[in-house]
N, C-alpha and C. Protein backbone atom coordinates (compact mmCIF):
# COMPACT_ATOMS: atom_id res chain seq x y z
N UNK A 1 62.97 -49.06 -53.38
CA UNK A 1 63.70 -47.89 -52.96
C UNK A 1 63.73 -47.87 -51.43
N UNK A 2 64.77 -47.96 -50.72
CA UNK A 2 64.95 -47.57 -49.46
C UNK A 2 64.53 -45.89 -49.25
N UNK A 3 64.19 -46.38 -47.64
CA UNK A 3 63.59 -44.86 -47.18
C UNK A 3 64.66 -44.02 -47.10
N UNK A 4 65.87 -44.26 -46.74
CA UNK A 4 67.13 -43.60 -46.81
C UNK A 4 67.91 -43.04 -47.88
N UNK A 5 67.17 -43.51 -49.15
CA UNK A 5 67.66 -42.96 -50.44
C UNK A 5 66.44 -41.92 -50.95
N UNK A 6 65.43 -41.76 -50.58
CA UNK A 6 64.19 -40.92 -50.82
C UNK A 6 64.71 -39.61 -51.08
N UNK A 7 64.02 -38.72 -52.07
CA UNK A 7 64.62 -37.63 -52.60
C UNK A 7 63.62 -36.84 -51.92
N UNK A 8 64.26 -35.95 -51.78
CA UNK A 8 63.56 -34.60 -50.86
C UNK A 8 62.78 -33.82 -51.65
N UNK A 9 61.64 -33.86 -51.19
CA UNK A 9 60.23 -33.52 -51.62
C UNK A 9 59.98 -31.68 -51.40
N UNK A 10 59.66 -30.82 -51.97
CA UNK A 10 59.32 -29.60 -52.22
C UNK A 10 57.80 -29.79 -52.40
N UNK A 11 57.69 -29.19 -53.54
CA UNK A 11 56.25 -28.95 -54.09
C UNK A 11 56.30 -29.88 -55.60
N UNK A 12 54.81 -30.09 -56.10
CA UNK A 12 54.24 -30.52 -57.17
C UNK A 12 53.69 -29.95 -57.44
N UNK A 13 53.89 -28.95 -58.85
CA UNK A 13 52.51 -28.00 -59.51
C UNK A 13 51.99 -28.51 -60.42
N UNK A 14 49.97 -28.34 -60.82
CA UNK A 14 49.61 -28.79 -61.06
C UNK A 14 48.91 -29.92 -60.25
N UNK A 15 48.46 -29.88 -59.40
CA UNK A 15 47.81 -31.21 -58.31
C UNK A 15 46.75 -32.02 -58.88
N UNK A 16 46.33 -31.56 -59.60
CA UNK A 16 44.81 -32.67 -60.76
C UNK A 16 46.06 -33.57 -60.89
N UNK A 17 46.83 -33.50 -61.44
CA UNK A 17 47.37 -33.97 -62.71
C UNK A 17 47.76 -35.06 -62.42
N UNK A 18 48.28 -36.21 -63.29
CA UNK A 18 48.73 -37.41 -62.77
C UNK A 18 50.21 -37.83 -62.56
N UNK A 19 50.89 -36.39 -63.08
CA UNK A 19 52.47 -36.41 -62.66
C UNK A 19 52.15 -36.19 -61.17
N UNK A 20 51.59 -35.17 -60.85
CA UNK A 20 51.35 -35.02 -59.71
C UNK A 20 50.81 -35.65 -58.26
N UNK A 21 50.01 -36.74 -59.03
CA UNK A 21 49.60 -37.97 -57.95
C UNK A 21 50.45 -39.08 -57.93
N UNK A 22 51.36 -39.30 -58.87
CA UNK A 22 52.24 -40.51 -58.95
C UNK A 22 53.53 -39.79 -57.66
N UNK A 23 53.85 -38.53 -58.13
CA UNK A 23 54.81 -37.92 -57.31
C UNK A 23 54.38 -37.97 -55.99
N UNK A 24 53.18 -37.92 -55.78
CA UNK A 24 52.80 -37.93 -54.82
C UNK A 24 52.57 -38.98 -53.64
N UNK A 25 52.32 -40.07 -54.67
CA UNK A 25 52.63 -41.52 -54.46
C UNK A 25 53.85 -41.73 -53.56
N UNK A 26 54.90 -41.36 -54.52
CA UNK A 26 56.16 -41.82 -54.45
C UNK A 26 56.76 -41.02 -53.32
N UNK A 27 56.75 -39.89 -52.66
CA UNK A 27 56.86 -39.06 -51.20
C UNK A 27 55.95 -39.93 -50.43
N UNK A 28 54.83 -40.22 -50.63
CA UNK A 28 54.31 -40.93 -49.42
C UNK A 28 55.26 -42.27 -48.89
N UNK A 29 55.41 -42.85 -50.07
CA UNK A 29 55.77 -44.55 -49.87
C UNK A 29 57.17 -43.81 -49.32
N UNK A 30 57.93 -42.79 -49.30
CA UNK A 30 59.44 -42.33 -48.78
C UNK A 30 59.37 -42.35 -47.32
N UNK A 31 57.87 -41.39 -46.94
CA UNK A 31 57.74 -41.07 -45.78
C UNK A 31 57.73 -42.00 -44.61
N UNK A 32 57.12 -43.20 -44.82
CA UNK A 32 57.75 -44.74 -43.86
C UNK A 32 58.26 -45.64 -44.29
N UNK A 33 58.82 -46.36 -43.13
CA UNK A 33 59.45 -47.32 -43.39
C UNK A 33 58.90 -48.97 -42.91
N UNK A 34 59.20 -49.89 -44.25
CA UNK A 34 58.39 -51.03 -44.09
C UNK A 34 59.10 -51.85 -42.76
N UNK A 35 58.31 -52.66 -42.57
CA UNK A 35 58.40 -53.58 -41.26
C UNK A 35 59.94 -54.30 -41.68
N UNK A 36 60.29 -54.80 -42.76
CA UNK A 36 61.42 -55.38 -43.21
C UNK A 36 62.76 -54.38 -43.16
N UNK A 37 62.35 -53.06 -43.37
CA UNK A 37 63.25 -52.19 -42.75
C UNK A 37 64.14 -52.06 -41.38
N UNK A 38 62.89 -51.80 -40.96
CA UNK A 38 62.49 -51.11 -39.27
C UNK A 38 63.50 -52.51 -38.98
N UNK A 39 62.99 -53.79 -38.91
CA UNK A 39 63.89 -55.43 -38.82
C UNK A 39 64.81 -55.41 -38.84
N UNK A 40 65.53 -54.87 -40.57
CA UNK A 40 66.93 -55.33 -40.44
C UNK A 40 67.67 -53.93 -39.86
N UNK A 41 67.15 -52.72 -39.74
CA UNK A 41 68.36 -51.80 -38.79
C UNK A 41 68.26 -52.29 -37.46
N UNK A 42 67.42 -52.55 -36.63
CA UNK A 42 67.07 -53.51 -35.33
C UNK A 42 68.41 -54.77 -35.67
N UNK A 43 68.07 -55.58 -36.19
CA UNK A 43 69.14 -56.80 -36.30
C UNK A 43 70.77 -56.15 -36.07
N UNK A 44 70.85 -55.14 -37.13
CA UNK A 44 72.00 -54.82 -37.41
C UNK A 44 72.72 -53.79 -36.60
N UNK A 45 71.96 -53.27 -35.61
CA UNK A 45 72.06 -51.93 -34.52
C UNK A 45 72.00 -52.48 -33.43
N UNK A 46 71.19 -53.33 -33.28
CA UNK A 46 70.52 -54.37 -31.44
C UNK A 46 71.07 -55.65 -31.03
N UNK A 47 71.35 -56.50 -32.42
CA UNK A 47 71.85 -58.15 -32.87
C UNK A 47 70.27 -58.82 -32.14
N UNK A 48 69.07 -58.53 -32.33
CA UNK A 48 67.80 -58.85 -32.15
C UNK A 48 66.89 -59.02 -33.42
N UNK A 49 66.23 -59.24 -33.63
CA UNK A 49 65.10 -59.26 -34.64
C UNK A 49 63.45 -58.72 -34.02
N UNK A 50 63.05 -57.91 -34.28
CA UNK A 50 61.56 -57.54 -33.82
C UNK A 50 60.64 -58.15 -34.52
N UNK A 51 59.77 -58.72 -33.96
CA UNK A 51 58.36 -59.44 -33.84
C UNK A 51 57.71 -58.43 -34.73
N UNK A 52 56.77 -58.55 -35.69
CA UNK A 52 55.94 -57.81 -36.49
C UNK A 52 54.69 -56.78 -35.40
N UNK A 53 54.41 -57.45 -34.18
CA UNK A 53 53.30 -57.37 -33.35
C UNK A 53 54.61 -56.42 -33.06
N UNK A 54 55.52 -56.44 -32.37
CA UNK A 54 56.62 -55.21 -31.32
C UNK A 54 55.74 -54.45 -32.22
N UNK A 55 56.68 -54.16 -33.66
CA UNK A 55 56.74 -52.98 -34.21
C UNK A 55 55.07 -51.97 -34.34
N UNK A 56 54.48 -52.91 -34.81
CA UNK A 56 52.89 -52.64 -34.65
C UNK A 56 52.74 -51.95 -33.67
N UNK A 57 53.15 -52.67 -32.34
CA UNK A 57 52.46 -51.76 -30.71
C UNK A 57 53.04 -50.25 -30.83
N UNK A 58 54.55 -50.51 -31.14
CA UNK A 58 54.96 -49.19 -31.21
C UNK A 58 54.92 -48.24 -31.45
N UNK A 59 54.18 -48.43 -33.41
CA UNK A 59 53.70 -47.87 -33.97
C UNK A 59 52.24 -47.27 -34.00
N UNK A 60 51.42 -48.16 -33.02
CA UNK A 60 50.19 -47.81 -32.55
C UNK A 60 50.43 -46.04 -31.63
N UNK A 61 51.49 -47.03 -30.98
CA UNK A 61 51.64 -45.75 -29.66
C UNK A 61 51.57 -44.48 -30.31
N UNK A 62 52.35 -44.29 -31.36
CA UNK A 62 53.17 -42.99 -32.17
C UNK A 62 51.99 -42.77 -32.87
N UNK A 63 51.04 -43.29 -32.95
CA UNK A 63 49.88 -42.89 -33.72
C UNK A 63 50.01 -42.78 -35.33
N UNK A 64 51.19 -43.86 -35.71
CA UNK A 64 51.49 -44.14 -37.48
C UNK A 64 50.39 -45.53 -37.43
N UNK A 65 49.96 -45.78 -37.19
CA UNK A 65 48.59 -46.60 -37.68
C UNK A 65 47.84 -46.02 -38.22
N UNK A 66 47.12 -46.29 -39.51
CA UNK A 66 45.83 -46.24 -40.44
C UNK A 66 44.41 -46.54 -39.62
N UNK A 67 44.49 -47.78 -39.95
CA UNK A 67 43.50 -48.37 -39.53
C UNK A 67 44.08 -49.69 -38.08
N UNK A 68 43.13 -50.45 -38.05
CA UNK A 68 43.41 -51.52 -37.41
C UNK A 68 43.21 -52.75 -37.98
N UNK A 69 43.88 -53.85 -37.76
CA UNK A 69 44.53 -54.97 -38.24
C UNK A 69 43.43 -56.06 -38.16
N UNK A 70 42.71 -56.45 -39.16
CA UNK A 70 41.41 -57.43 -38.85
C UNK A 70 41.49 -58.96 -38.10
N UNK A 71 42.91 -58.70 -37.89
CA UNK A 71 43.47 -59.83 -36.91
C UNK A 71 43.58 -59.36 -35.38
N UNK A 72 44.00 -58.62 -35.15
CA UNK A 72 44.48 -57.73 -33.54
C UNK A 72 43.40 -58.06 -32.87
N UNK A 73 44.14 -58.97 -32.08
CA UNK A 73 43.60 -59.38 -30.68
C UNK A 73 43.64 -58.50 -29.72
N UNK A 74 42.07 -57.96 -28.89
CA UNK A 74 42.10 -57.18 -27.73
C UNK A 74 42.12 -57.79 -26.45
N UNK A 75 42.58 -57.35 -25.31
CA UNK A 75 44.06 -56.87 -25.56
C UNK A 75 45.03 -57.16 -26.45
N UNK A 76 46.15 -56.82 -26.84
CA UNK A 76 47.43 -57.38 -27.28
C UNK A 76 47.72 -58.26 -26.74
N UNK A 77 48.09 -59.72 -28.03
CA UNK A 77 48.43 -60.82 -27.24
C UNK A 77 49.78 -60.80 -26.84
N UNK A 78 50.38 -59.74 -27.64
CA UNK A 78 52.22 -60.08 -27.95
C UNK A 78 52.53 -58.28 -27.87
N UNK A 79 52.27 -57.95 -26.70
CA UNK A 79 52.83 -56.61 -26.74
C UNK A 79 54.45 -56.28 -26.86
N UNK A 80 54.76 -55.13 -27.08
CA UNK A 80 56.42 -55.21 -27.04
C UNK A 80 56.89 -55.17 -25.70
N UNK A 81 58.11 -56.02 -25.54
CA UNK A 81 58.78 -55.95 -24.48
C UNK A 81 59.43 -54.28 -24.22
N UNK A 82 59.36 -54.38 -22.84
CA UNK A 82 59.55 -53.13 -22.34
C UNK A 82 61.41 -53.08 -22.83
N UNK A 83 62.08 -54.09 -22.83
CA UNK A 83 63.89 -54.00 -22.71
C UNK A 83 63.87 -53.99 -24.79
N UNK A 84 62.77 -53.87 -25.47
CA UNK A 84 62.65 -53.67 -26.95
C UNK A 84 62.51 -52.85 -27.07
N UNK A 85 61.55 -51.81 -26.27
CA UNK A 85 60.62 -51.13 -27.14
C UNK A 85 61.66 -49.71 -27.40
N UNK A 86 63.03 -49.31 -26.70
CA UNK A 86 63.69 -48.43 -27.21
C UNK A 86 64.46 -48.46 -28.34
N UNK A 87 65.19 -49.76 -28.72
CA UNK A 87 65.62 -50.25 -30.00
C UNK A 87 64.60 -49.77 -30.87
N UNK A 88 63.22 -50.55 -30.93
CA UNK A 88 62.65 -50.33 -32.17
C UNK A 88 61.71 -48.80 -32.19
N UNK A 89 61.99 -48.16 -31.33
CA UNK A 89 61.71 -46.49 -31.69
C UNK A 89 62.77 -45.81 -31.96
N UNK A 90 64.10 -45.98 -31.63
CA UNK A 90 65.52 -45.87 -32.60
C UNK A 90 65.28 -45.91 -33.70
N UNK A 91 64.91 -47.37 -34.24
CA UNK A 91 64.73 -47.61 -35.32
C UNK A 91 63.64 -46.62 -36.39
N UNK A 92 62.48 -46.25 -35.72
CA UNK A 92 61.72 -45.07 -36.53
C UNK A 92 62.43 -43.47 -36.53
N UNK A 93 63.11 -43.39 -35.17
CA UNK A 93 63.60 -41.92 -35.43
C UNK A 93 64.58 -42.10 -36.49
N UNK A 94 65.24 -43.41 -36.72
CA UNK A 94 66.34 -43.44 -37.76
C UNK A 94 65.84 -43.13 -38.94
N UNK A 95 64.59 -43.57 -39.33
CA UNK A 95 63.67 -43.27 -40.47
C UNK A 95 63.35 -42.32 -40.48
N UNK A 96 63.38 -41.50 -39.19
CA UNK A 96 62.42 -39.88 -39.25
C UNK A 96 60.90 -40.24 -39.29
N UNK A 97 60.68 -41.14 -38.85
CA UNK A 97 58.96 -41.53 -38.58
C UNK A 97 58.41 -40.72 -37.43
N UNK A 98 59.22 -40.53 -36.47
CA UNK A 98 58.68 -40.29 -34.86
C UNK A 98 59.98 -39.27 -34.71
């Protein structure tokens, strides 16, 4: 399911329940958008492709990171380019991430 087809979320009554955690599931996974996303509106909006590491930094910034990446090199080896980094935050407000 694309993030752009995601059905607009209200309430779930009943919260134990397991209609209720699957639904719940399924609004979360709406609420971002995967790296393969974020990519091809970039490609198709910029004529660029973003680096997995861009989108990451970006996403660091905006504070949509979980955790941290048991790979991430300190410093950043591959930070985003400064002439990128507005494309691919386009790309999240397009999602409604940021």
């Amino acid at each position: 399911m694309s993030l752009l087809e995601c059905p607009v979320y209200t309430t779930v009554e009943g919260r134990g329940s397991k209609r209720a955690k699957s639904e719940a599931n399924r609004v979360q996974r709406c609420m971002t958008a995967t790296y393969d996303e974020i990519r091809e509106y970039v490609k198709e909006e910029y004529g660029f492709t973003p680096s997995g590491c861009w989108i990451a930094h970006v996403r660091e910034h905006h504070g949509l990171t979980s955790r941290q990446a048991p790979n991430r090199q300190h410093p950043r080896e591959n930070p985003c380019p400064e002439d990128k980094w507005d494309a691919i935050e386009e790309a999240h407000r397009k999602f409604d991430m940021i």
